[in-house]
C-alpha atoms as a PDB file:
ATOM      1  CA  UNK A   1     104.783  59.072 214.439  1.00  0.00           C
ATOM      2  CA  UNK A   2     107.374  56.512 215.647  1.00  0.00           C
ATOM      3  CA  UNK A   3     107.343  54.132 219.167  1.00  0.00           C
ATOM      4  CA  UNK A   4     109.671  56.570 220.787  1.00  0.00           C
ATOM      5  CA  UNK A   5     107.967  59.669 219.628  1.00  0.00           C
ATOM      6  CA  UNK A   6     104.542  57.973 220.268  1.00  0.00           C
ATOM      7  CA  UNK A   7     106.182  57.279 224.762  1.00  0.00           C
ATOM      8  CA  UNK A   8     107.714  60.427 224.248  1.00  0.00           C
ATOM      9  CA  UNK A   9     104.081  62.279 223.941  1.00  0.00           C
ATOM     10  CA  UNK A  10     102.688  59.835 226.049  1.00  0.00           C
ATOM     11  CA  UNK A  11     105.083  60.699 229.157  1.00  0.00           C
ATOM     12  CA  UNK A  12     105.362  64.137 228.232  1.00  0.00           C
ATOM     13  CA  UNK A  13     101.240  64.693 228.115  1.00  0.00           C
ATOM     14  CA  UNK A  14     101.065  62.449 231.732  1.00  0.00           C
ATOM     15  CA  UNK A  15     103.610  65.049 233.461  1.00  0.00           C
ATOM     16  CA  UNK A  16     101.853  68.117 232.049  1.00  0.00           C
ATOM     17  CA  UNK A  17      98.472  66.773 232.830  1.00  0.00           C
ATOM     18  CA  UNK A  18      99.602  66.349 236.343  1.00  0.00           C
ATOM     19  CA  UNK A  19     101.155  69.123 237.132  1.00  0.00           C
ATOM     20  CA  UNK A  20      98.138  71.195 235.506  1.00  0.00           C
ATOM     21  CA  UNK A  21      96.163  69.938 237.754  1.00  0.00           C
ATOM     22  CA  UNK A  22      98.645  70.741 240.663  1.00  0.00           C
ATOM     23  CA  UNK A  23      98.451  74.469 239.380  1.00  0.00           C
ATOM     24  CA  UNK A  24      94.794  74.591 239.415  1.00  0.00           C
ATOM     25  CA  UNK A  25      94.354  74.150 243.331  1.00  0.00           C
ATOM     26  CA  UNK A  26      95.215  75.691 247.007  1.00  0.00           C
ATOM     27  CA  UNK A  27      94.303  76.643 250.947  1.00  0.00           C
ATOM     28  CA  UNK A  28      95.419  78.324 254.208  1.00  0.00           C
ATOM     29  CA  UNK A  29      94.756  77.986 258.150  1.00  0.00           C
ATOM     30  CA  UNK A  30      94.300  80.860 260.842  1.00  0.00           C
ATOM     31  CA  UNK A  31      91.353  82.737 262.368  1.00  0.00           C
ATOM     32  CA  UNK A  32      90.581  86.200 261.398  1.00  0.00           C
ATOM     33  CA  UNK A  33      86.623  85.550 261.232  1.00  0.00           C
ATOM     34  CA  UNK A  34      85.406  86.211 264.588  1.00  0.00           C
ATOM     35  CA  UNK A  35      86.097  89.945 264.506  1.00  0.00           C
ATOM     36  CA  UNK A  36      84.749  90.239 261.021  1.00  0.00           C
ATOM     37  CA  UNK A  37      81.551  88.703 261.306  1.00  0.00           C
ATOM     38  CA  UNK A  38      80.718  91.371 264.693  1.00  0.00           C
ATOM     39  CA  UNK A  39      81.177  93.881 261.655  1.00  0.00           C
ATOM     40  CA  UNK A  40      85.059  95.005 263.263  1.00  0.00           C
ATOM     41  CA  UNK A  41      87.864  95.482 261.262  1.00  0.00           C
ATOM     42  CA  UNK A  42      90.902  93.902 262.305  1.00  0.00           C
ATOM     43  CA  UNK A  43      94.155  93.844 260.966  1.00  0.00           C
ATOM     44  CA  UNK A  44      96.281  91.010 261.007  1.00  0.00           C
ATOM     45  CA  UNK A  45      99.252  89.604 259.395  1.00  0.00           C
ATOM     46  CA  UNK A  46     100.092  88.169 256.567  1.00  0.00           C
ATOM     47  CA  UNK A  47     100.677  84.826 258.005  1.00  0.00           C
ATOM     48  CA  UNK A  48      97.585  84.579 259.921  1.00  0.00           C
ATOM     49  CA  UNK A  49      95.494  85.788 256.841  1.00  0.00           C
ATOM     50  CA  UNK A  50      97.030  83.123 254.949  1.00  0.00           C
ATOM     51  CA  UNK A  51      96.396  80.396 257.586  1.00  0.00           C
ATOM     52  CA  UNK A  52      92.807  81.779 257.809  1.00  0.00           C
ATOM     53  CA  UNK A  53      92.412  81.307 254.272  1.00  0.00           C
ATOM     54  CA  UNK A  54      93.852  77.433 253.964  1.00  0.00           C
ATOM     55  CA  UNK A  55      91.309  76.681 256.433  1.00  0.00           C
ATOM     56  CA  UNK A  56      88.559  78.520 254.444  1.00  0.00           C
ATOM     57  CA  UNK A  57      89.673  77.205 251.153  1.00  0.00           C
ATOM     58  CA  UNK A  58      89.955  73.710 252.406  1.00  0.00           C
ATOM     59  CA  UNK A  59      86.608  73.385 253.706  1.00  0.00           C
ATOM     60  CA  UNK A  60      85.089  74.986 250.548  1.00  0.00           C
ATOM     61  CA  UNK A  61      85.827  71.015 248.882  1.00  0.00           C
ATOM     62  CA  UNK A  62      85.324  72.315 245.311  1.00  0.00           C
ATOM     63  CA  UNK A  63      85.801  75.047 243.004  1.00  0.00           C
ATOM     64  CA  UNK A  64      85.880  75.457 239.097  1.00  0.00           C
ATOM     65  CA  UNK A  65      89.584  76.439 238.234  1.00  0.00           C
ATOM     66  CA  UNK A  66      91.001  78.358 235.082  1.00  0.00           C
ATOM     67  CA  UNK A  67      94.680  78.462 234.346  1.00  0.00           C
ATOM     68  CA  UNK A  68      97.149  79.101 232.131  1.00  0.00           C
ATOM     69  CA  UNK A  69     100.927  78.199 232.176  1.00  0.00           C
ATOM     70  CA  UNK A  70     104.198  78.431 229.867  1.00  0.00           C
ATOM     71  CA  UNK A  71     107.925  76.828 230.099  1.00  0.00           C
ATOM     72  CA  UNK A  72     109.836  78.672 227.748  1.00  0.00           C
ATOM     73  CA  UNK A  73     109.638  77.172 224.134  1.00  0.00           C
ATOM     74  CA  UNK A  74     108.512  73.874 225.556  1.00  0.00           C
ATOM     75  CA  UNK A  75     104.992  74.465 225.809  1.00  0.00           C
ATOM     76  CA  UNK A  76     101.990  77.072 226.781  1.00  0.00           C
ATOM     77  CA  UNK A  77      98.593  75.308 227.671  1.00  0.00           C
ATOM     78  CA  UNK A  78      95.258  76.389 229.092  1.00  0.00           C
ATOM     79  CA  UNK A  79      93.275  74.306 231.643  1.00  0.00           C
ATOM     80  CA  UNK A  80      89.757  74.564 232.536  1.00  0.00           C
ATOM     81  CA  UNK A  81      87.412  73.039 234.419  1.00  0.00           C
ATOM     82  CA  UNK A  82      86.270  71.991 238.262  1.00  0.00           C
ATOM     83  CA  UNK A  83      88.234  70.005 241.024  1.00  0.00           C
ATOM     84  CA  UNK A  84      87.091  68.458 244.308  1.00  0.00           C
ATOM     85  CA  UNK A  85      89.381  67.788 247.246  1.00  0.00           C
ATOM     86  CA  UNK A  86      86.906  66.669 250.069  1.00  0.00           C
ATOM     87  CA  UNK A  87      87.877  62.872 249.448  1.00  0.00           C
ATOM     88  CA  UNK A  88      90.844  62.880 247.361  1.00  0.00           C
ATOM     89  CA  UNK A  89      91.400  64.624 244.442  1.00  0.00           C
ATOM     90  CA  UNK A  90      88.973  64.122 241.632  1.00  0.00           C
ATOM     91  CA  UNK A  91      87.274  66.415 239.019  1.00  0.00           C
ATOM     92  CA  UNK A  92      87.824  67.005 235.149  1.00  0.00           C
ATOM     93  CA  UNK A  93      90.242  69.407 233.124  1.00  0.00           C
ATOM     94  CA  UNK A  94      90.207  70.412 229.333  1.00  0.00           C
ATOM     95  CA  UNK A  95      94.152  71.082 228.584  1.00  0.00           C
ATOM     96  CA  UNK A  96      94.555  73.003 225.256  1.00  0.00           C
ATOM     97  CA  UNK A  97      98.131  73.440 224.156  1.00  0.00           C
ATOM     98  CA  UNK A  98      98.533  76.736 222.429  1.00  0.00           C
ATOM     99  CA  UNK A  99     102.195  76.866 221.327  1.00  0.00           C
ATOM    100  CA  UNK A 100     105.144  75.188 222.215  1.00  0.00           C
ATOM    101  CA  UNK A 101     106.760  71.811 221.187  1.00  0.00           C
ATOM    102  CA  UNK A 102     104.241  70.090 223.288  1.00  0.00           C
ATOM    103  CA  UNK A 103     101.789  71.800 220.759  1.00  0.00           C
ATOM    104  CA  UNK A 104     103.433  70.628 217.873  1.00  0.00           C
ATOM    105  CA  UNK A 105     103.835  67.333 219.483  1.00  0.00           C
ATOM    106  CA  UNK A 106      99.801  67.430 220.099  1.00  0.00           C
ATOM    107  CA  UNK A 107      99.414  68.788 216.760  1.00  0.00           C
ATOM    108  CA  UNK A 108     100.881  65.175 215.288  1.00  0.00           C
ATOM    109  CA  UNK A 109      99.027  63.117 217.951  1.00  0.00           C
ATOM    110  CA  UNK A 110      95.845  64.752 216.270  1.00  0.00           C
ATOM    111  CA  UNK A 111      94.444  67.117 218.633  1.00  0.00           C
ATOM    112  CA  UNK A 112      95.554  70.287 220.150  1.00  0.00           C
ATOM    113  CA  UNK A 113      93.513  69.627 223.134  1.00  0.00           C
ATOM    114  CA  UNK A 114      92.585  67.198 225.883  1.00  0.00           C
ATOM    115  CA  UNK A 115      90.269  66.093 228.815  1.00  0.00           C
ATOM    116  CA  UNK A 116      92.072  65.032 231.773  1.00  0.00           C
ATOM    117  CA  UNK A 117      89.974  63.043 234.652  1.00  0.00           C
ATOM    118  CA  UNK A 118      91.294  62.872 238.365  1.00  0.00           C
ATOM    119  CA  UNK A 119      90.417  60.330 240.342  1.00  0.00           C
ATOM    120  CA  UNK A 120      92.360  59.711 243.958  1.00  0.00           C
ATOM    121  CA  UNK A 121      94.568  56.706 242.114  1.00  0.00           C
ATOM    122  CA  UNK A 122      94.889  57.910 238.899  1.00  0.00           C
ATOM    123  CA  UNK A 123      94.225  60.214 235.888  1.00  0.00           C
ATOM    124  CA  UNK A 124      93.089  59.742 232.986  1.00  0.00           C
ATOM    125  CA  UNK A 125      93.751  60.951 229.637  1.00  0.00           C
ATOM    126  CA  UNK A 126      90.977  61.321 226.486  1.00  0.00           C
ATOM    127  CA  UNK A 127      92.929  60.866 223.098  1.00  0.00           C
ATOM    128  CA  UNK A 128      92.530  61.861 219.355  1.00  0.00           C
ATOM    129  CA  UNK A 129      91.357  58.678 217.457  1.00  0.00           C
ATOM    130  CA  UNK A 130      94.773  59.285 215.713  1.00  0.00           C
ATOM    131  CA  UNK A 131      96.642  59.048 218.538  1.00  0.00           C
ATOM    132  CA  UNK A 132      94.404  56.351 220.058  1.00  0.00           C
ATOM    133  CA  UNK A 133      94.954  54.444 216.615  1.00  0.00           C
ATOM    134  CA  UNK A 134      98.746  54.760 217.187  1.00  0.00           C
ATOM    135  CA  UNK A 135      99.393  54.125 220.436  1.00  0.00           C
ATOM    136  CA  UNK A 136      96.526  53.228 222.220  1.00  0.00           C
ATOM    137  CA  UNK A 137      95.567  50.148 219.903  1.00  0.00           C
ATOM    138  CA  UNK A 138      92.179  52.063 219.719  1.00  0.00           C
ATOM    139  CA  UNK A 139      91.424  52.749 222.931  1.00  0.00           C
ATOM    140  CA  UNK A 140      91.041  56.836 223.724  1.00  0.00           C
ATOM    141  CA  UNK A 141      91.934  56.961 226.831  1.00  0.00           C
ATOM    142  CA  UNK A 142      94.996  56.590 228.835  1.00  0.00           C
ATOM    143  CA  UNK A 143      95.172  56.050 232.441  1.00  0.00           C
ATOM    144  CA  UNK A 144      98.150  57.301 234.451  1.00  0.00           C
ATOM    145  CA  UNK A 145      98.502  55.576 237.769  1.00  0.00           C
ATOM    146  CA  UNK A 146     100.246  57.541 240.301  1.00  0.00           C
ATOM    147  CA  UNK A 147     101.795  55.159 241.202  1.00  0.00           C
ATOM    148  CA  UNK A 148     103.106  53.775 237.686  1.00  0.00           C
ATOM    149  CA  UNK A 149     104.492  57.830 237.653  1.00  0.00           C
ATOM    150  CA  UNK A 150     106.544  57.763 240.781  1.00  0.00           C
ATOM    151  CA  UNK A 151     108.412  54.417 239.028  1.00  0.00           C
ATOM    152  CA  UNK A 152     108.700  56.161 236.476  1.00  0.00           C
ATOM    153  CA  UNK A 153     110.051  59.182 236.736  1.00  0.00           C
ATOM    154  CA  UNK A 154     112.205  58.481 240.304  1.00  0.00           C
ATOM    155  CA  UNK A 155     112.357  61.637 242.576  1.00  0.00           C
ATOM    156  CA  UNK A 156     110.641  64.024 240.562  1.00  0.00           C
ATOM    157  CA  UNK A 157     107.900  61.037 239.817  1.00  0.00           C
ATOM    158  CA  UNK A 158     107.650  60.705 243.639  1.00  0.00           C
ATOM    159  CA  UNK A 159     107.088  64.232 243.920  1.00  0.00           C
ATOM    160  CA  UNK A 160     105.093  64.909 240.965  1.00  0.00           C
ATOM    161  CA  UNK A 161     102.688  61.953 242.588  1.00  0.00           C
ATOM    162  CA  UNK A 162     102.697  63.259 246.427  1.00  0.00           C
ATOM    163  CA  UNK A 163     101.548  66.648 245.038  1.00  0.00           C
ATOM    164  CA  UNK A 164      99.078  65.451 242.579  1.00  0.00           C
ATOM    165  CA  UNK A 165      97.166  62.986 244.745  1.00  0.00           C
ATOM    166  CA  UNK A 166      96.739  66.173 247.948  1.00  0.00           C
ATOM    167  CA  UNK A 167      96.605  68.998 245.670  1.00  0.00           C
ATOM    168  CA  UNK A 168      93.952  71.436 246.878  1.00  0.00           C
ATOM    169  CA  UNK A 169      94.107  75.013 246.191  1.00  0.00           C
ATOM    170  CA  UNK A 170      95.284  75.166 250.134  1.00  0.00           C
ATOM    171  CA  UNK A 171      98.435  73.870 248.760  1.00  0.00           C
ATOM    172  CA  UNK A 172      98.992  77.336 247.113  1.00  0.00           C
ATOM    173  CA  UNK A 173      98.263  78.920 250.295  1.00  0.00           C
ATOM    174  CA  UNK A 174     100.759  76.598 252.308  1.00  0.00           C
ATOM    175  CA  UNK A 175     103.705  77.070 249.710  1.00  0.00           C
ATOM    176  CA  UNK A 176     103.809  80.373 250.402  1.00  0.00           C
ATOM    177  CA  UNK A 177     103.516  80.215 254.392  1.00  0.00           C
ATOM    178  CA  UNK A 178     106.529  77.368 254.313  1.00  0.00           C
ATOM    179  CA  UNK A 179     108.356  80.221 252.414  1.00  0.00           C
ATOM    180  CA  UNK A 180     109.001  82.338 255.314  1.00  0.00           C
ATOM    181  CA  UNK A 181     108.729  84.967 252.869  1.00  0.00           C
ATOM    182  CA  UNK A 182     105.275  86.651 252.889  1.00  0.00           C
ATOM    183  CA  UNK A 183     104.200  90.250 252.421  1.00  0.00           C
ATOM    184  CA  UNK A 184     101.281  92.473 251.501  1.00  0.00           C
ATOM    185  CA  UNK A 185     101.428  94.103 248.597  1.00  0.00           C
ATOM    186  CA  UNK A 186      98.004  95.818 248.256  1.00  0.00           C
ATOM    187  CA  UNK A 187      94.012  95.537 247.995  1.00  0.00           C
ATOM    188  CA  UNK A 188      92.745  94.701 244.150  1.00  0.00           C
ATOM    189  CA  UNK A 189      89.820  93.868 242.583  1.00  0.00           C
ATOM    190  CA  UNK A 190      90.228  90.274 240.848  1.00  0.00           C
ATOM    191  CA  UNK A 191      86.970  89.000 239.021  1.00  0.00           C
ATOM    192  CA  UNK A 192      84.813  91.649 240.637  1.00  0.00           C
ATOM    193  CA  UNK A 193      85.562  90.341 244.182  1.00  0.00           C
ATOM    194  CA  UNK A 194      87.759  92.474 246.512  1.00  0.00           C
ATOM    195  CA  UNK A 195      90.840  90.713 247.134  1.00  0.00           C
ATOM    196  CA  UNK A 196      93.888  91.242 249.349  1.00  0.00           C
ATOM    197  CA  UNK A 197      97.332  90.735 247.391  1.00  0.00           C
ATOM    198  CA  UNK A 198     100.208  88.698 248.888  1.00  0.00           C
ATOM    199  CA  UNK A 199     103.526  87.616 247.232  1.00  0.00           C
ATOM    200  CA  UNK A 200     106.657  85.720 248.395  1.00  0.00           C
ATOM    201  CA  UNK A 201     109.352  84.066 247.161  1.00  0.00           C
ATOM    202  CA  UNK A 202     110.127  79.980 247.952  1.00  0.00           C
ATOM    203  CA  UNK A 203     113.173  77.936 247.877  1.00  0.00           C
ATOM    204  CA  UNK A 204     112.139  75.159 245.613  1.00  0.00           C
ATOM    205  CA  UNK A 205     114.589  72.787 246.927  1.00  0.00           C
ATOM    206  CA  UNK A 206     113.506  73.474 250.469  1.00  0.00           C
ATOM    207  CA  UNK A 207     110.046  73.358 249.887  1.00  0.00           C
ATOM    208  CA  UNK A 208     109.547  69.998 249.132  1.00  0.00           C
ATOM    209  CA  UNK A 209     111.136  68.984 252.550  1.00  0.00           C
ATOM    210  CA  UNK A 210     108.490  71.018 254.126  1.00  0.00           C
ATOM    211  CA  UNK A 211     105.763  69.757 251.857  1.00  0.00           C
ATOM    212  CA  UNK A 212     105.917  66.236 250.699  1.00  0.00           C
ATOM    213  CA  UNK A 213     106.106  62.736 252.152  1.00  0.00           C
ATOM    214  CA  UNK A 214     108.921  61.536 250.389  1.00  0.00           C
ATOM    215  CA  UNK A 215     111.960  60.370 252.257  1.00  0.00           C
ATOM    216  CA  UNK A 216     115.986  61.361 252.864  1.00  0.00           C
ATOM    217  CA  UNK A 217     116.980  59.618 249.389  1.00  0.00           C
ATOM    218  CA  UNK A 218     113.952  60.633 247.388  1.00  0.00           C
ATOM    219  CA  UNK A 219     114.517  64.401 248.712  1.00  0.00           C
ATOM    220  CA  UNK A 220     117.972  64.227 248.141  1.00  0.00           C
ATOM    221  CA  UNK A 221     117.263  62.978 244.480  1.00  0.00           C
ATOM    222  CA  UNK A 222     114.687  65.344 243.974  1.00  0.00           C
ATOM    223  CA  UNK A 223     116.857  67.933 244.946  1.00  0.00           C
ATOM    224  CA  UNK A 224     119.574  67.109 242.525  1.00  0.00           C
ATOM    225  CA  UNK A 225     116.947  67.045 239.928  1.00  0.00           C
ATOM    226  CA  UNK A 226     115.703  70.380 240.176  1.00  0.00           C
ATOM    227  CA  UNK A 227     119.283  71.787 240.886  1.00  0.00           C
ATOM    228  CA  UNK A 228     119.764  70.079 237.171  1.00  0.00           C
ATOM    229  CA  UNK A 229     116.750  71.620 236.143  1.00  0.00           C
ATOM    230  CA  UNK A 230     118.027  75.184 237.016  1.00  0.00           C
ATOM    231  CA  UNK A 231     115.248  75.492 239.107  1.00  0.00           C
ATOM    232  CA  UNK A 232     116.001  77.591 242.796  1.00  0.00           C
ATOM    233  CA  UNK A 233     113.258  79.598 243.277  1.00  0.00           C
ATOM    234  CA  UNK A 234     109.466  80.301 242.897  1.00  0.00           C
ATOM    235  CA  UNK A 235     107.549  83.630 242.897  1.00  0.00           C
ATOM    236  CA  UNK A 236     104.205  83.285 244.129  1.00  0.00           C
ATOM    237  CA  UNK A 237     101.386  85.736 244.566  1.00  0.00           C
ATOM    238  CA  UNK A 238      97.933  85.412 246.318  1.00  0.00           C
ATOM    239  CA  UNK A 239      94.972  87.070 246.089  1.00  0.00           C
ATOM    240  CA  UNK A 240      92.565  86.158 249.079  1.00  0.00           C
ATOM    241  CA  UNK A 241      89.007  87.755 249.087  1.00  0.00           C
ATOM    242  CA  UNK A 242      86.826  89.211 252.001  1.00  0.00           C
ATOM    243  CA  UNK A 243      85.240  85.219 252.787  1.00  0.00           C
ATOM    244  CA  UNK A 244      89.389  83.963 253.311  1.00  0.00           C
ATOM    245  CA  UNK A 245      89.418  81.955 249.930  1.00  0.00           C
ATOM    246  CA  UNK A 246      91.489  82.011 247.402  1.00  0.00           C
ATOM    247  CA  UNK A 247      90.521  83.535 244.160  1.00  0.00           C
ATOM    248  CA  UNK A 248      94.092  83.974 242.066  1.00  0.00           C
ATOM    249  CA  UNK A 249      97.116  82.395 242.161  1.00  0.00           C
ATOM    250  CA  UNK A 250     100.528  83.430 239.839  1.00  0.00           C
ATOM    251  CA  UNK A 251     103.774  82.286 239.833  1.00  0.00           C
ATOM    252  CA  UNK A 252     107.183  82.494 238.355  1.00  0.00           C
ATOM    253  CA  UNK A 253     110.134  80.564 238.161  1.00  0.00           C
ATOM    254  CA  UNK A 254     113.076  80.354 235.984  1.00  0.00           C
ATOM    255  CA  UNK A 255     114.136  76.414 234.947  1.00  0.00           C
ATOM    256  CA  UNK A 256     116.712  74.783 232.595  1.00  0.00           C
ATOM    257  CA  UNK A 257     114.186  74.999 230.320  1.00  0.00           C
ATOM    258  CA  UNK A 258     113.375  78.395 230.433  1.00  0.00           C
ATOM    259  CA  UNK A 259     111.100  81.068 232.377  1.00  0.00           C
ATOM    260  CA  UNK A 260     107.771  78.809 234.013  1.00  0.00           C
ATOM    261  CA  UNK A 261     104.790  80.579 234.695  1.00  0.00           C
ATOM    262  CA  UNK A 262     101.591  79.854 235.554  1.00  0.00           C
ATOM    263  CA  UNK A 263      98.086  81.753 236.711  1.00  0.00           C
ATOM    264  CA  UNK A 264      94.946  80.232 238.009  1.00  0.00           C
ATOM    265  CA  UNK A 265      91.678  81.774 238.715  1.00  0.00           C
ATOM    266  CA  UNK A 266      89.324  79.940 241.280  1.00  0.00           C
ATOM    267  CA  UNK A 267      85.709  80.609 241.329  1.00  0.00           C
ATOM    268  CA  UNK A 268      82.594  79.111 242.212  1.00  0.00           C
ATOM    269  CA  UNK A 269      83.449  77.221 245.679  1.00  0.00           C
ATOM    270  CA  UNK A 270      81.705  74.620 246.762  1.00  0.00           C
ATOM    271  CA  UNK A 271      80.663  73.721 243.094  1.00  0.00           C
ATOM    272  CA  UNK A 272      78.826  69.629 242.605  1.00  0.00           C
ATOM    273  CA  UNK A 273      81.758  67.798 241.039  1.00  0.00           C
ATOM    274  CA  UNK A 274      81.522  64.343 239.343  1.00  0.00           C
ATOM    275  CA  UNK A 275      84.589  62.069 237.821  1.00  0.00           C
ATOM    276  CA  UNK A 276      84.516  58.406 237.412  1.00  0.00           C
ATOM    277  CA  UNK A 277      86.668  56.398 235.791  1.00  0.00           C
ATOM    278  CA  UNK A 278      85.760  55.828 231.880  1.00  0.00           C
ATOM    279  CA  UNK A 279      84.845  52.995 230.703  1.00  0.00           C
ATOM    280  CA  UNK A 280      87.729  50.306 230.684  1.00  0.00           C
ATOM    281  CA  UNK A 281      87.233  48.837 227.242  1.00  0.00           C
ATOM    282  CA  UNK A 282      87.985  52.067 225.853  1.00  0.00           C
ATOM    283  CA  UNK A 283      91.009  52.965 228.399  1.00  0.00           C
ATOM    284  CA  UNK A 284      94.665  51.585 227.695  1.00  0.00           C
ATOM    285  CA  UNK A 285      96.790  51.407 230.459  1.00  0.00           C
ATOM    286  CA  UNK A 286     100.019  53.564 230.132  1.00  0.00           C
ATOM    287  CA  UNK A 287     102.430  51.257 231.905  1.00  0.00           C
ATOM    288  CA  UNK A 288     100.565  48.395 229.513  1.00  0.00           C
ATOM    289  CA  UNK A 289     101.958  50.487 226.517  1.00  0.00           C
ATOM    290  CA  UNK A 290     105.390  50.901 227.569  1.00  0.00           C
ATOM    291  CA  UNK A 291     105.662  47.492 228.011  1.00  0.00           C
ATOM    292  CA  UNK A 292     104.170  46.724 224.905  1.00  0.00           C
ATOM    293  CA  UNK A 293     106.291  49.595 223.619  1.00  0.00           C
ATOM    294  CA  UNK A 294     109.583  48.553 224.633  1.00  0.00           C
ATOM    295  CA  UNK A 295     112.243  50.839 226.159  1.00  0.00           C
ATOM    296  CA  UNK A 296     110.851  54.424 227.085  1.00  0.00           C
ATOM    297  CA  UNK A 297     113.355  57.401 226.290  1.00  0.00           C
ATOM    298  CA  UNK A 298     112.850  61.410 226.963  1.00  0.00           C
ATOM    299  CA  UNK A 299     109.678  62.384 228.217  1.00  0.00           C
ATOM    300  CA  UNK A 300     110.525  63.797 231.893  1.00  0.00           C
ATOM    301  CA  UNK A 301     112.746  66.070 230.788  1.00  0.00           C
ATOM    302  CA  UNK A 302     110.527  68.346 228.917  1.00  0.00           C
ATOM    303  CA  UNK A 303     108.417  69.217 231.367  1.00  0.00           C
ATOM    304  CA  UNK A 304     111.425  69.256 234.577  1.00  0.00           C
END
């Protein structure tokens, strides 16, 4: 595997990792409890379930998360694992790419799967002892600073590091109340817990004004980005259960690079979670090996 190949995989893995870890969390903020807990039934609307259900989420802290997600040909990966949001994000993921270039791209590197930590500045990445051979001058694990990411890959790097670093499952929850676009489609049973079923559809382009932290020109770039990327919309469905937290999350989108879609199951709130950083003589830092590397090509545009 050559230099460029070797950044390619490297950038490509940090932006997946990432943004698996964005999938894998949400909440919501309203109050719809009261009534309930005096053994009443009250019906309320969608938006106030949902903002009853950020609030629940959000205090919950922790939750083990299962996911899976496809972009077209580019890749389809599993995630699994437990997150904690109570003092930024931290927690662990396995990511196992199960088809896709990114796959094949794995494949070479050696493994078809991966841990990724989170920690509040960073996250890491555990290697193949191939891959750590190649790139990593023997060291397995790679660690992505967020802010090394937003250099790197401009507006959508910005982004990408705004939503990593306060990704909760709330931020599910507040997608789809930014929308404007909220309805009820039903009552289902989702991992034997009675759920209630919302959907909506968001604006991409207009979400992360409503969302992020990033400024005039990074929004504008972003938004140019994503208009590149063929990406204009997102479908998003909920399924909130009888204690206002959120226990599935889908969505759809269609991109550049094909149709995106992802599904994550939460369970187990309030789960003990427990990330530190590995140990540094075995951890190679990424912006260290693109420096060491030389020029960096590709990588962002895989995964836009």
């Amino acid at each position: 595997m050559n230099s460029t190949t070797v950044r390619r995989t490297a950038l490509s893995i940090a932006v997946v990792a990432g943004l698996a870890g964005v999938a894998a969390c949400g909440t919501s903020d309203s109050d719809k409890g009261g009534d309930k807990a005096a053994g009443k039934v009250t019906h309320v609307s969608p938006i106030a379930a949902l903002r009853s259900a950020e609030k629940s989420t959000d205090k919950a802290d922790s939750a083990e998360v299962r996911s899976t997600t496809s972009v077209g040909d580019i890749m389809s990966m599993t995630a699994n694992g437990a997150l904690t949001w109570g003092d930024g994000l931290k927690g662990n993921l396995t990511i196992t790419y199960t088809g896709g270039q990114m796959a094949e791209m794995m494949k070479k590197a050696g493994t078809s799967s991966m841990e990724a930590r989170y920690l509040p500045d960073a996250y890491y990445a555990h290697m193949s002892d191939a891959y750590a051979q190649q790139a990593g001058g023997g060291k397995h694990w790679i660690k992505y600073s967020y802010e090394d990411l937003a250099k790197l890959g401009g507006a959508s790097g910005s982004y990408m590091k705004d939503q990593i670093q306060n990704a909760t499952p709330n931020q599910s929850v507040k997608m789809l109340l930014a929308s404007g676009d909220v309805k009820k489609v039903g009552e289902e049973t989702v991992s034997g817990k009675h759920t209630t079923h919302y959907s909506g559809t968001v604006n991409v382009a207009d979400l992360a004004d409503k969302t992020s932290n990033l400024s005039a020109d990074q929004l504008a770039a972003l938004k140019k980005q994503l208009s590149q990327a063929g990406v204009t919309t997102d479908k998003v469905d909920l399924w909130i259960d009888d204690q206002d937290l959120l226990v599935k999350k889908s969505e759809k989108a269609e991109t550049a690079n094909g149709t995106m879609t992802n599904t994550t199951l939460y369970s187990d709130y309030g789960v003990k979670v427990t990330a530190v950083a590995p140990p540094a003589g075995d951890t190679k830092d990424f912006a260290d090996m693109l420096k060491s590397g030389g020029g960096m090509t590709g990588g962002t545009g895989t995964t836009s």
